[in-house]
C-alpha atoms as a PDB file:
ATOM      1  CA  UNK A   1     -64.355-103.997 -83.426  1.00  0.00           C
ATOM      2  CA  UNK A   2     -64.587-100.674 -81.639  1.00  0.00           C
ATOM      3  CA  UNK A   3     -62.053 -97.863 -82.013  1.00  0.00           C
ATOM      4  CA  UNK A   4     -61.763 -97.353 -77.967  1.00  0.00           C
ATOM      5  CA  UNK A   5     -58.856 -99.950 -77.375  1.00  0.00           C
ATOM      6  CA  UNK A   6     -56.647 -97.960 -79.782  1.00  0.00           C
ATOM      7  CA  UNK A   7     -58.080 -94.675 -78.039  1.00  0.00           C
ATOM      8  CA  UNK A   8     -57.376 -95.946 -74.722  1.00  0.00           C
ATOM      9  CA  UNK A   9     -53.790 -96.858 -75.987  1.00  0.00           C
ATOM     10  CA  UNK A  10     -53.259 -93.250 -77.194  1.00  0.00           C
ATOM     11  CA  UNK A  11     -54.221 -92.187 -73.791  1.00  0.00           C
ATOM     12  CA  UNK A  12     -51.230 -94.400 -72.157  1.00  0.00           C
ATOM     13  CA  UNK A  13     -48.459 -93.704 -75.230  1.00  0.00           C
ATOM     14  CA  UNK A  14     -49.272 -89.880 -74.228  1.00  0.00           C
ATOM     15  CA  UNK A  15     -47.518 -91.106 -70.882  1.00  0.00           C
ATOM     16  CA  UNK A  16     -44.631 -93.036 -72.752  1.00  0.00           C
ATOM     17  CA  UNK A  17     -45.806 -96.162 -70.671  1.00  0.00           C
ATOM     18  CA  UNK A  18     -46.480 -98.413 -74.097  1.00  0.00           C
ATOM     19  CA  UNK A  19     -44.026-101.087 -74.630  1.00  0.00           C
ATOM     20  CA  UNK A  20     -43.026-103.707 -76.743  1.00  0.00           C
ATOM     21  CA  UNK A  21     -45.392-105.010 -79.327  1.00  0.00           C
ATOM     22  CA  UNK A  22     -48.173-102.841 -78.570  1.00  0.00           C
ATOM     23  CA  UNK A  23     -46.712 -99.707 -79.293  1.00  0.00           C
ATOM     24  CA  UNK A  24     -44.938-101.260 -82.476  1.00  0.00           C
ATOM     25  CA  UNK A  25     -48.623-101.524 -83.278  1.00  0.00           C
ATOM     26  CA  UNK A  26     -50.254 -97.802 -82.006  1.00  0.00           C
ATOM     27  CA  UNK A  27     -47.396 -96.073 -83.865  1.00  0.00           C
ATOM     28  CA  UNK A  28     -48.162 -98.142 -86.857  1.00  0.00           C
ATOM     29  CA  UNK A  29     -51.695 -97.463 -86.682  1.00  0.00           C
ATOM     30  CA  UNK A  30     -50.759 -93.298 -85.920  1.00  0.00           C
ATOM     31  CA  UNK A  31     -48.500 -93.709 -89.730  1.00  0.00           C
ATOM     32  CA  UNK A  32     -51.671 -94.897 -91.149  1.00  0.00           C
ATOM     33  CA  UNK A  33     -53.472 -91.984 -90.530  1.00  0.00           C
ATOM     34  CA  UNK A  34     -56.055 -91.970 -87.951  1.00  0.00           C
ATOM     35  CA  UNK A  35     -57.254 -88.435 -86.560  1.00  0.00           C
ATOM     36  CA  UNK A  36     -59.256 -89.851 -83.814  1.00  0.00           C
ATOM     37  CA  UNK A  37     -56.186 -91.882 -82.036  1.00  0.00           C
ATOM     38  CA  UNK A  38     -54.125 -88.102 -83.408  1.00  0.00           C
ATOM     39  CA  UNK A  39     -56.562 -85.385 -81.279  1.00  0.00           C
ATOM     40  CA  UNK A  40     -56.734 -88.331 -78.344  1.00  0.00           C
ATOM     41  CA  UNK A  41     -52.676 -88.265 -78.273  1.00  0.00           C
ATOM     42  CA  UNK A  42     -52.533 -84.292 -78.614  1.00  0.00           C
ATOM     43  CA  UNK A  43     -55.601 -84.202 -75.722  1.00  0.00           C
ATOM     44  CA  UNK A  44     -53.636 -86.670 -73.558  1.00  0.00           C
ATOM     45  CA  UNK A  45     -50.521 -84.692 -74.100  1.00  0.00           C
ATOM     46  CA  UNK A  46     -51.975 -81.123 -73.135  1.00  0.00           C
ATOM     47  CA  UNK A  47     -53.549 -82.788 -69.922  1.00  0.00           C
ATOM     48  CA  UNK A  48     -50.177 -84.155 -68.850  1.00  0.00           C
ATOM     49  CA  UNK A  49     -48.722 -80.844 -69.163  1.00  0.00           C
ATOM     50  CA  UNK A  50     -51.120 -78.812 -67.269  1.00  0.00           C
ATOM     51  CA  UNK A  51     -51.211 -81.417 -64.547  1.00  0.00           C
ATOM     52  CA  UNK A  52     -47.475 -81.059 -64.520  1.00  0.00           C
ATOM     53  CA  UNK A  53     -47.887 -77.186 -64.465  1.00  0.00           C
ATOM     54  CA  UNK A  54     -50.358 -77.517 -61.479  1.00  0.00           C
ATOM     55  CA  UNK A  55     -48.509 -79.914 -59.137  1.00  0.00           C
ATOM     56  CA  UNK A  56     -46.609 -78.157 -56.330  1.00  0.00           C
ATOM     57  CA  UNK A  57     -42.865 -78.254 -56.764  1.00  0.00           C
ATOM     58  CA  UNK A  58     -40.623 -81.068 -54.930  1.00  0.00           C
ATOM     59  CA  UNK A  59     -38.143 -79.912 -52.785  1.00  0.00           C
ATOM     60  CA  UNK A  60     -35.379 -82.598 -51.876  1.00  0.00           C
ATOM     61  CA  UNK A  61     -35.131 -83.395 -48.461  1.00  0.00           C
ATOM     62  CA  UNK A  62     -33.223 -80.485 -45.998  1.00  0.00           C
ATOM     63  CA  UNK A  63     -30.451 -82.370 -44.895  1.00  0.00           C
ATOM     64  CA  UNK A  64     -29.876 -83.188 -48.658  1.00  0.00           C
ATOM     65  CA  UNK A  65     -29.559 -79.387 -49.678  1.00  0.00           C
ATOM     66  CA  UNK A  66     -27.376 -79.070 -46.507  1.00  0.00           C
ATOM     67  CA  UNK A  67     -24.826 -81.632 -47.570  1.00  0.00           C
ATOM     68  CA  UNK A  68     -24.611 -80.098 -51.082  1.00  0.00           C
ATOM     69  CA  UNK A  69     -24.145 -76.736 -49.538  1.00  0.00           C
ATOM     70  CA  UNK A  70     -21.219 -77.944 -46.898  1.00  0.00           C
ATOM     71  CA  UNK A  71     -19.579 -79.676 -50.201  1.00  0.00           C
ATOM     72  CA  UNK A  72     -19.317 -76.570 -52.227  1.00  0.00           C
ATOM     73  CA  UNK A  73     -18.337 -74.402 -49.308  1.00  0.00           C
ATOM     74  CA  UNK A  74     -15.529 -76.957 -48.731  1.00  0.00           C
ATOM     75  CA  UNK A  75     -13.951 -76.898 -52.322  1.00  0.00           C
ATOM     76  CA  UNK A  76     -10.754 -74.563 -52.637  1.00  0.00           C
ATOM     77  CA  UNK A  77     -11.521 -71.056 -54.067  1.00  0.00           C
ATOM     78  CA  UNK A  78      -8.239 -70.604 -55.702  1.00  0.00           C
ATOM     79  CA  UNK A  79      -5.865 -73.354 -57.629  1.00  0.00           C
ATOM     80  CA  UNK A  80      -4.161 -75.400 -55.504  1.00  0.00           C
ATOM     81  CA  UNK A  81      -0.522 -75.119 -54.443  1.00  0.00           C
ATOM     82  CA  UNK A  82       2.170 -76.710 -56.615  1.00  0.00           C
ATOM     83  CA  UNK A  83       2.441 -80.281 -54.881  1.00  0.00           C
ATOM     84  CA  UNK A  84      -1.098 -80.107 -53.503  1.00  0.00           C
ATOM     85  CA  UNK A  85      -2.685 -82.206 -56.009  1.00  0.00           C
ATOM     86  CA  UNK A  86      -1.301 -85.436 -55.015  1.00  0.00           C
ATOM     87  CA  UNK A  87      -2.373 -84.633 -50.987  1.00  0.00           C
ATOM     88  CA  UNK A  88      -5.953 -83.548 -51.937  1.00  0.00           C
ATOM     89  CA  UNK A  89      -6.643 -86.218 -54.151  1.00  0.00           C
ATOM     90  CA  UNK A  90      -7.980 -88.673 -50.923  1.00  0.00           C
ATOM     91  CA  UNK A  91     -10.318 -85.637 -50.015  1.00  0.00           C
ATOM     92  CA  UNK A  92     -11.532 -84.587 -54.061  1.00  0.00           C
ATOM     93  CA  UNK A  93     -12.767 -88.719 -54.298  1.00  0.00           C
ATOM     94  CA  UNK A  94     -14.302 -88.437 -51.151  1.00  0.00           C
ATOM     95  CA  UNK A  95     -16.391 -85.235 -52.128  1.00  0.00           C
ATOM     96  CA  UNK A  96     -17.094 -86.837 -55.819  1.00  0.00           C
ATOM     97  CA  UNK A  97     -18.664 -89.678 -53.923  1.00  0.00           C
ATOM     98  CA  UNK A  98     -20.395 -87.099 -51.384  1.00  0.00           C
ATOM     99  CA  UNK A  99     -21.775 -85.344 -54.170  1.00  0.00           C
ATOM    100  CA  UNK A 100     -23.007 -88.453 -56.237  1.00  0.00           C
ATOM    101  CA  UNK A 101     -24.931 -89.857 -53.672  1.00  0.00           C
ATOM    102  CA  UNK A 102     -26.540 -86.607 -52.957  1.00  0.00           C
ATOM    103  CA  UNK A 103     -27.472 -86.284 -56.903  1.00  0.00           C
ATOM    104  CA  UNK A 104     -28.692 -89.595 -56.327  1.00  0.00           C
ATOM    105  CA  UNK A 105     -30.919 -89.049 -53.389  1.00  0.00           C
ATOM    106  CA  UNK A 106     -32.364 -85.896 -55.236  1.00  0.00           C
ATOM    107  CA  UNK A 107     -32.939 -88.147 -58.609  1.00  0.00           C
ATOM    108  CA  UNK A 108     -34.870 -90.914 -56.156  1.00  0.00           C
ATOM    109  CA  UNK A 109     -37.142 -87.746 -54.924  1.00  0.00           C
ATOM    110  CA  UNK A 110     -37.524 -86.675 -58.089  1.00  0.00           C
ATOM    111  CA  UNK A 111     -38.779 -90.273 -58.988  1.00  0.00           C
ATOM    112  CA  UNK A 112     -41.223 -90.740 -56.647  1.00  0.00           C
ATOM    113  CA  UNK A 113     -42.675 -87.150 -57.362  1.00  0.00           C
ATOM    114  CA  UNK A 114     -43.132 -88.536 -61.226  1.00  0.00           C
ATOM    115  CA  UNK A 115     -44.339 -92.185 -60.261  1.00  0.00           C
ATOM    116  CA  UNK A 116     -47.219 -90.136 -58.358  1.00  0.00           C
ATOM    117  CA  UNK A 117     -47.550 -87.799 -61.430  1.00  0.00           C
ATOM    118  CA  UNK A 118     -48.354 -90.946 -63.444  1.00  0.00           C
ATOM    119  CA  UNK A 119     -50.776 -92.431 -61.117  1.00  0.00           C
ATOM    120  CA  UNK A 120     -52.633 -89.279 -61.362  1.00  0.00           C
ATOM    121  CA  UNK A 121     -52.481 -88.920 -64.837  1.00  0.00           C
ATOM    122  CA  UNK A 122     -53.864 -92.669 -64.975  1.00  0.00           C
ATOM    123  CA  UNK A 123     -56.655 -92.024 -62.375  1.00  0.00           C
ATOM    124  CA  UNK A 124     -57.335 -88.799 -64.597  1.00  0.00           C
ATOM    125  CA  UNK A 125     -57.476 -90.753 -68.221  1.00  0.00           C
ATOM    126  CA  UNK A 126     -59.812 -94.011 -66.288  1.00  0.00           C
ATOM    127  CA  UNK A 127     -62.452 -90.522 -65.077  1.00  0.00           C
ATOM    128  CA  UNK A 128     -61.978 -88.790 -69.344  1.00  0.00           C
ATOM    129  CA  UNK A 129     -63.004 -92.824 -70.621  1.00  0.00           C
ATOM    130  CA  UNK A 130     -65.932 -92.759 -68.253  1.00  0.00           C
ATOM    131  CA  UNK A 131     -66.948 -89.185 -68.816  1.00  0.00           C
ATOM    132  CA  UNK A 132     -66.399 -89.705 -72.488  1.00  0.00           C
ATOM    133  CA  UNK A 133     -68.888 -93.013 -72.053  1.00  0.00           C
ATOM    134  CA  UNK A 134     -71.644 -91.611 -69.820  1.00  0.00           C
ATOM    135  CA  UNK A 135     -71.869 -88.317 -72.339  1.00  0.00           C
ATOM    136  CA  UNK A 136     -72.167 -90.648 -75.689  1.00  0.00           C
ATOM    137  CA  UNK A 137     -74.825 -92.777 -74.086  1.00  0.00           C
ATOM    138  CA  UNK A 138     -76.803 -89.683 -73.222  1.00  0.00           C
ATOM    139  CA  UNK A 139     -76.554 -87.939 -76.448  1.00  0.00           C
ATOM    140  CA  UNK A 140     -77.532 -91.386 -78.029  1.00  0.00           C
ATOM    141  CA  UNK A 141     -80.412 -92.064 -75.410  1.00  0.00           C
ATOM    142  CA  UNK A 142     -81.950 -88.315 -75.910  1.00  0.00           C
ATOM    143  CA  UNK A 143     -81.939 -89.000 -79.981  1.00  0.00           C
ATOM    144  CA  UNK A 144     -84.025 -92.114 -79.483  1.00  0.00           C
ATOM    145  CA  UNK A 145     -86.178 -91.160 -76.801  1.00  0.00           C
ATOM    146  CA  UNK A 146     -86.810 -88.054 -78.757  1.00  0.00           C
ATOM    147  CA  UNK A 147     -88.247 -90.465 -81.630  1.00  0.00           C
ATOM    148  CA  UNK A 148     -91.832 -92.091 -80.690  1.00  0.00           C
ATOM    149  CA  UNK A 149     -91.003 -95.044 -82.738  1.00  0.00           C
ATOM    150  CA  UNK A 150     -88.500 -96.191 -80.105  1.00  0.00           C
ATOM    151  CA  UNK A 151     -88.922 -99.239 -78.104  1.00  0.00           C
ATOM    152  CA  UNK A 152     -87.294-100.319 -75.005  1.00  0.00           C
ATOM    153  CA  UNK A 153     -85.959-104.014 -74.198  1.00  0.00           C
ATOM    154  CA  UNK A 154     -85.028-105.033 -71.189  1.00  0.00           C
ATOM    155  CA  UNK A 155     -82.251-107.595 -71.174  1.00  0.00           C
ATOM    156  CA  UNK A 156     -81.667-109.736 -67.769  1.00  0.00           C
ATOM    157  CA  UNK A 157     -78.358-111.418 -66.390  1.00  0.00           C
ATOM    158  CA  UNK A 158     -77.956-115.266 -67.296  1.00  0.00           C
ATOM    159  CA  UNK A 159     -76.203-117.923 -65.420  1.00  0.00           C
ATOM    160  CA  UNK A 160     -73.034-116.254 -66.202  1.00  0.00           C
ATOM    161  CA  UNK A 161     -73.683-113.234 -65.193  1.00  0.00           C
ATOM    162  CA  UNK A 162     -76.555-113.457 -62.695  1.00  0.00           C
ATOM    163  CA  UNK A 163     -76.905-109.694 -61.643  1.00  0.00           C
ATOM    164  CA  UNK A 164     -76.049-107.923 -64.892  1.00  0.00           C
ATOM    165  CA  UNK A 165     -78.936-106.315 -66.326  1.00  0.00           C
ATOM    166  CA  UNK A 166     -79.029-104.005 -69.575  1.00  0.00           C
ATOM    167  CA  UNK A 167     -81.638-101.894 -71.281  1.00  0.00           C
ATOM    168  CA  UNK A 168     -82.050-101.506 -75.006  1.00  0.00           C
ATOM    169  CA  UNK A 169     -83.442 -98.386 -76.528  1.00  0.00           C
ATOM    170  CA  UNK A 170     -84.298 -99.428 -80.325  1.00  0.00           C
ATOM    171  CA  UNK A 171     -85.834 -97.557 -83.320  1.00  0.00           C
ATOM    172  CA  UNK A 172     -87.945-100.374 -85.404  1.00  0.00           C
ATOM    173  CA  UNK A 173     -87.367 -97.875 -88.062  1.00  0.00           C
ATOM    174  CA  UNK A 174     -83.860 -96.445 -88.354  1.00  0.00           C
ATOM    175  CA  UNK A 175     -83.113-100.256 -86.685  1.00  0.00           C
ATOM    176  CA  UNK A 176     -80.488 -98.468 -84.929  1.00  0.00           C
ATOM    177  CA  UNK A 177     -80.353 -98.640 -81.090  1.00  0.00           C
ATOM    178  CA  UNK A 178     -78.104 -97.949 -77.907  1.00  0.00           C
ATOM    179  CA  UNK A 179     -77.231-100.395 -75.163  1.00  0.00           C
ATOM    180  CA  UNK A 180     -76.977 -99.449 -71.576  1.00  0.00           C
ATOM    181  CA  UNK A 181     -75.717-102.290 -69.267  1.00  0.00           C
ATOM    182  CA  UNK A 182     -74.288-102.818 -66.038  1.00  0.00           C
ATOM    183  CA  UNK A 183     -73.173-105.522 -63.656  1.00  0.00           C
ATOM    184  CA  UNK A 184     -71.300-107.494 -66.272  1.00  0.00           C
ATOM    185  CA  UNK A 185     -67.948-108.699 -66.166  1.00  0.00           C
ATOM    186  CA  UNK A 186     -64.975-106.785 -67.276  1.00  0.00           C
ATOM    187  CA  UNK A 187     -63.816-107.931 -70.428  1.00  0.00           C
ATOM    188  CA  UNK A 188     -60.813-110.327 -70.734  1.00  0.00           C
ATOM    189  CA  UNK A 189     -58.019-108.916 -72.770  1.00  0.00           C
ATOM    190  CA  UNK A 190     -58.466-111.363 -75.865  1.00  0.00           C
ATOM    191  CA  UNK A 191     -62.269-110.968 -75.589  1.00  0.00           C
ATOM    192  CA  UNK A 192     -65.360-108.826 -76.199  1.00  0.00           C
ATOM    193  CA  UNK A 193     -69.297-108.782 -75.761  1.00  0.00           C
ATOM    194  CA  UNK A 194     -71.392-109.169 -78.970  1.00  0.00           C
ATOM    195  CA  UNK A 195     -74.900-108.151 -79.213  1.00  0.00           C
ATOM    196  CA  UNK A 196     -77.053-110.047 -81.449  1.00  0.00           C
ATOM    197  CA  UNK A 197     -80.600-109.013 -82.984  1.00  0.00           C
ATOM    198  CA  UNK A 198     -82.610-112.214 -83.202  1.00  0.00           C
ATOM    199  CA  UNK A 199     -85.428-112.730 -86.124  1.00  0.00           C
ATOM    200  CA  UNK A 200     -86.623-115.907 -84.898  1.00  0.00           C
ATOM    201  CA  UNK A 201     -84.489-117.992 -84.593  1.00  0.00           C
ATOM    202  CA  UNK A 202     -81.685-116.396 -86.739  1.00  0.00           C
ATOM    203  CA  UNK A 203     -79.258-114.120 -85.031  1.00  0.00           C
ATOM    204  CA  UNK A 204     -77.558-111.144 -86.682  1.00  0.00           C
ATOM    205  CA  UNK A 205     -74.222-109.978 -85.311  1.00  0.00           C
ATOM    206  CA  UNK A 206     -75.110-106.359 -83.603  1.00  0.00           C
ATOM    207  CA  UNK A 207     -71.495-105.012 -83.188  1.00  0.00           C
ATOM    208  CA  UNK A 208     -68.907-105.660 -80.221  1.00  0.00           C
ATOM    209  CA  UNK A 209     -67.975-103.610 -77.045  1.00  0.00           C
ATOM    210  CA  UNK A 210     -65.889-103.910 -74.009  1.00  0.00           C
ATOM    211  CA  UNK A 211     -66.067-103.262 -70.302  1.00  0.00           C
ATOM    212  CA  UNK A 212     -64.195-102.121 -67.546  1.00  0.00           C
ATOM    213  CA  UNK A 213     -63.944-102.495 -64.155  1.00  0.00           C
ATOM    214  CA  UNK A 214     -67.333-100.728 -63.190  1.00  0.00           C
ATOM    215  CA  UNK A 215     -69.266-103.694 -65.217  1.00  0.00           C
ATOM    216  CA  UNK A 216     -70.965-101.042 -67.561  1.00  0.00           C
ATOM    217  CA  UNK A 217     -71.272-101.146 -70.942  1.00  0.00           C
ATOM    218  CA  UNK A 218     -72.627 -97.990 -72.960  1.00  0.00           C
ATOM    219  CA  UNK A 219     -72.672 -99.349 -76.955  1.00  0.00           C
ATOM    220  CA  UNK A 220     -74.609 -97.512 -79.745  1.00  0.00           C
ATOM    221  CA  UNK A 221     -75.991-100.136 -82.032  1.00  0.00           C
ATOM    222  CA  UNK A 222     -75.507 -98.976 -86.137  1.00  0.00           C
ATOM    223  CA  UNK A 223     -78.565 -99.239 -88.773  1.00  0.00           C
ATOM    224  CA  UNK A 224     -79.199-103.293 -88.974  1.00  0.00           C
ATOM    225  CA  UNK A 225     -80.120-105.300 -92.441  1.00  0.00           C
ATOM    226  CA  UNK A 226     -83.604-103.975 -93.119  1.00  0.00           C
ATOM    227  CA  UNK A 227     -85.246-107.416 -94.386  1.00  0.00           C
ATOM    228  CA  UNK A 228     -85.767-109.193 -90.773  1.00  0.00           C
ATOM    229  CA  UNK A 229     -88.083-108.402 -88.033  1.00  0.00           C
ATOM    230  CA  UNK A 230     -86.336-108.806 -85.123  1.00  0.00           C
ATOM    231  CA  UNK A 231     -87.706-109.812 -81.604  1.00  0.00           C
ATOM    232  CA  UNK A 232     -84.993-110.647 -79.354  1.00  0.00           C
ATOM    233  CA  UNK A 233     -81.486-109.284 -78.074  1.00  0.00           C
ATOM    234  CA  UNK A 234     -79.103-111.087 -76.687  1.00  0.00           C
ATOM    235  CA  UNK A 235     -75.127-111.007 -75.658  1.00  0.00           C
ATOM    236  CA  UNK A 236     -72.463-113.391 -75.861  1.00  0.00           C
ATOM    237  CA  UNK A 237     -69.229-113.724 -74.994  1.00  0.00           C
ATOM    238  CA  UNK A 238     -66.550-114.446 -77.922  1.00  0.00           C
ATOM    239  CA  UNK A 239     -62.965-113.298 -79.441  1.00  0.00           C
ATOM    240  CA  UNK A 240     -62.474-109.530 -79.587  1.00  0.00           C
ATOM    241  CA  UNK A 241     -63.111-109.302 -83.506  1.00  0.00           C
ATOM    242  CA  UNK A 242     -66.379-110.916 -83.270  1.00  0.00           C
ATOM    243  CA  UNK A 243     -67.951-113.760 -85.006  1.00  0.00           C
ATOM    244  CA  UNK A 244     -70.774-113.870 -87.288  1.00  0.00           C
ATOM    245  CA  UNK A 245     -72.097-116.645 -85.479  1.00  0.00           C
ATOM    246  CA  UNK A 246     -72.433-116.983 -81.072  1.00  0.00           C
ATOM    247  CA  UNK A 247     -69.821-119.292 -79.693  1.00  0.00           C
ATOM    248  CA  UNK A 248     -69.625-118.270 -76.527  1.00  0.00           C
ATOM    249  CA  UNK A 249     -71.833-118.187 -73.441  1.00  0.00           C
ATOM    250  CA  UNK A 250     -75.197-115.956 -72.806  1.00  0.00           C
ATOM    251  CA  UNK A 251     -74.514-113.214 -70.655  1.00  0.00           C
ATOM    252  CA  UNK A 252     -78.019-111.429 -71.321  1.00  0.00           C
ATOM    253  CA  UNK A 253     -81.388-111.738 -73.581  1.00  0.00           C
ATOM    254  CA  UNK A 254     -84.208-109.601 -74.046  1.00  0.00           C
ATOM    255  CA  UNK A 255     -87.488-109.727 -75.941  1.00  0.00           C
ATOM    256  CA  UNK A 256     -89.616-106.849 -77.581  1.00  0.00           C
END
């Protein structure tokens, strides 16, 4: 299984929007030591804080300020007259309440500006994922391009996904490869894509990977058992640990 759902998941606890089970389960997983999931949560956190820092400051509405200003200029500048308590009372309650509901108002402004913080900060942590993607797959695809032993295999959409398409850039002899794929479904939550390497008519589990809403996949394929010749690609469907045997549908397949 990859490490990016626990990345991703350091990316949202930076925001204090995991609940429940699954942040039971990142914090657990921070306590076991993990410096990959640490420098994502201290990267997530700095961003946060200089988006903060850059947003333009929220005023609360004019008439709001107004009402808070007419309340203070209202209350009695000196103690009140012996007897006087009992007579101001009706008015005190009735500036309490004025005075709440203008706290209140401000609070609900203050809210909104935050809700609109974390949509940005979302929006801003989907655009690091993809950057983070697109730069790996390059790095990857220069070091095998670079190497005149690699091959490329083109792998075309089946029934279940008709207009995905993927291209694989393998070295024969580091049998190590990177996957570049588009059109394919995002993955369910419970799910991931498996690449196999086929040596006949034996396939070898390649590794799993995920995708997101854009339908591409960027997955760098690690140094495969040396004592098959493989000929064909291919990628299934099937629980997010992966199996050591396909289960689940075709969603691609290739040939060298």
């Amino acid at each position: 299984m990859t490490h990016e759902p626990w990345l991703e998941r350091a990316e949202v606890h930076a925001l204090d929007a995991l609940d429940g089970e699954e942040r039971s389960q990142f914090e657990a997983h921070l306590a076991a030591g993990c410096p990959l999931c640490e420098a994502r949560l201290r990267e997530a956190r700095e961003a946060l804080a200089l988006l903060g820092r850059s947003l333009p400051p929220v005023a609360p509405p004019p008439e709001i300020k107004a009402r808070l200003l007419a309340r203070i200029a209202e209350e009695p500048a000196r103690r009140p007259r012996p007897g006087a308590a009992a007579r101001d009372a009706p008015r005190r309650a009735r500036l309490w309440w004025g005075g709440w509901a203008a706290a209140a108002a401000v609070i609900l402004v203050l809210g909104l500006a935050l809700s609109r913080t974390r949509e940005d900060l979302r929006s801003l942590q989907e655009q690091m994922v993809a950057l983070r993607r697109q730069a790996e797959g390059q790095r990857g695809l220069v070091r095998l391009l670079a190497d005149p032993q690699a091959r490329i295999v083109t792998l075309a959409g089946l029934p279940p996904s008709p207009h995905a398409v993927a291209r694989l850039f393998w070295n024969p002899t580091s049998r190590t490869g990177l996957l570049l794929g588009g059109g394919l479904p995002p993955t369910p939550a419970d799910k991931a894509y498996e690449l196999w390497a086929i040596a006949g008519q034996e396939p070898v589990p390649a590794g799993v990977f995920t995708v997101g809403p854009d339908g591409r996949a960027v997955f760098s394929i690690a140094a495969l058992p040396g004592a098959k010749a493989f000929d064909k690609f291919a990628v299934t469907l099937e629980p997010a640990a992966g199996v050591p045997q396909p289960t689940g549908p075709m969603h691609l397949l290739g040939s060298l």
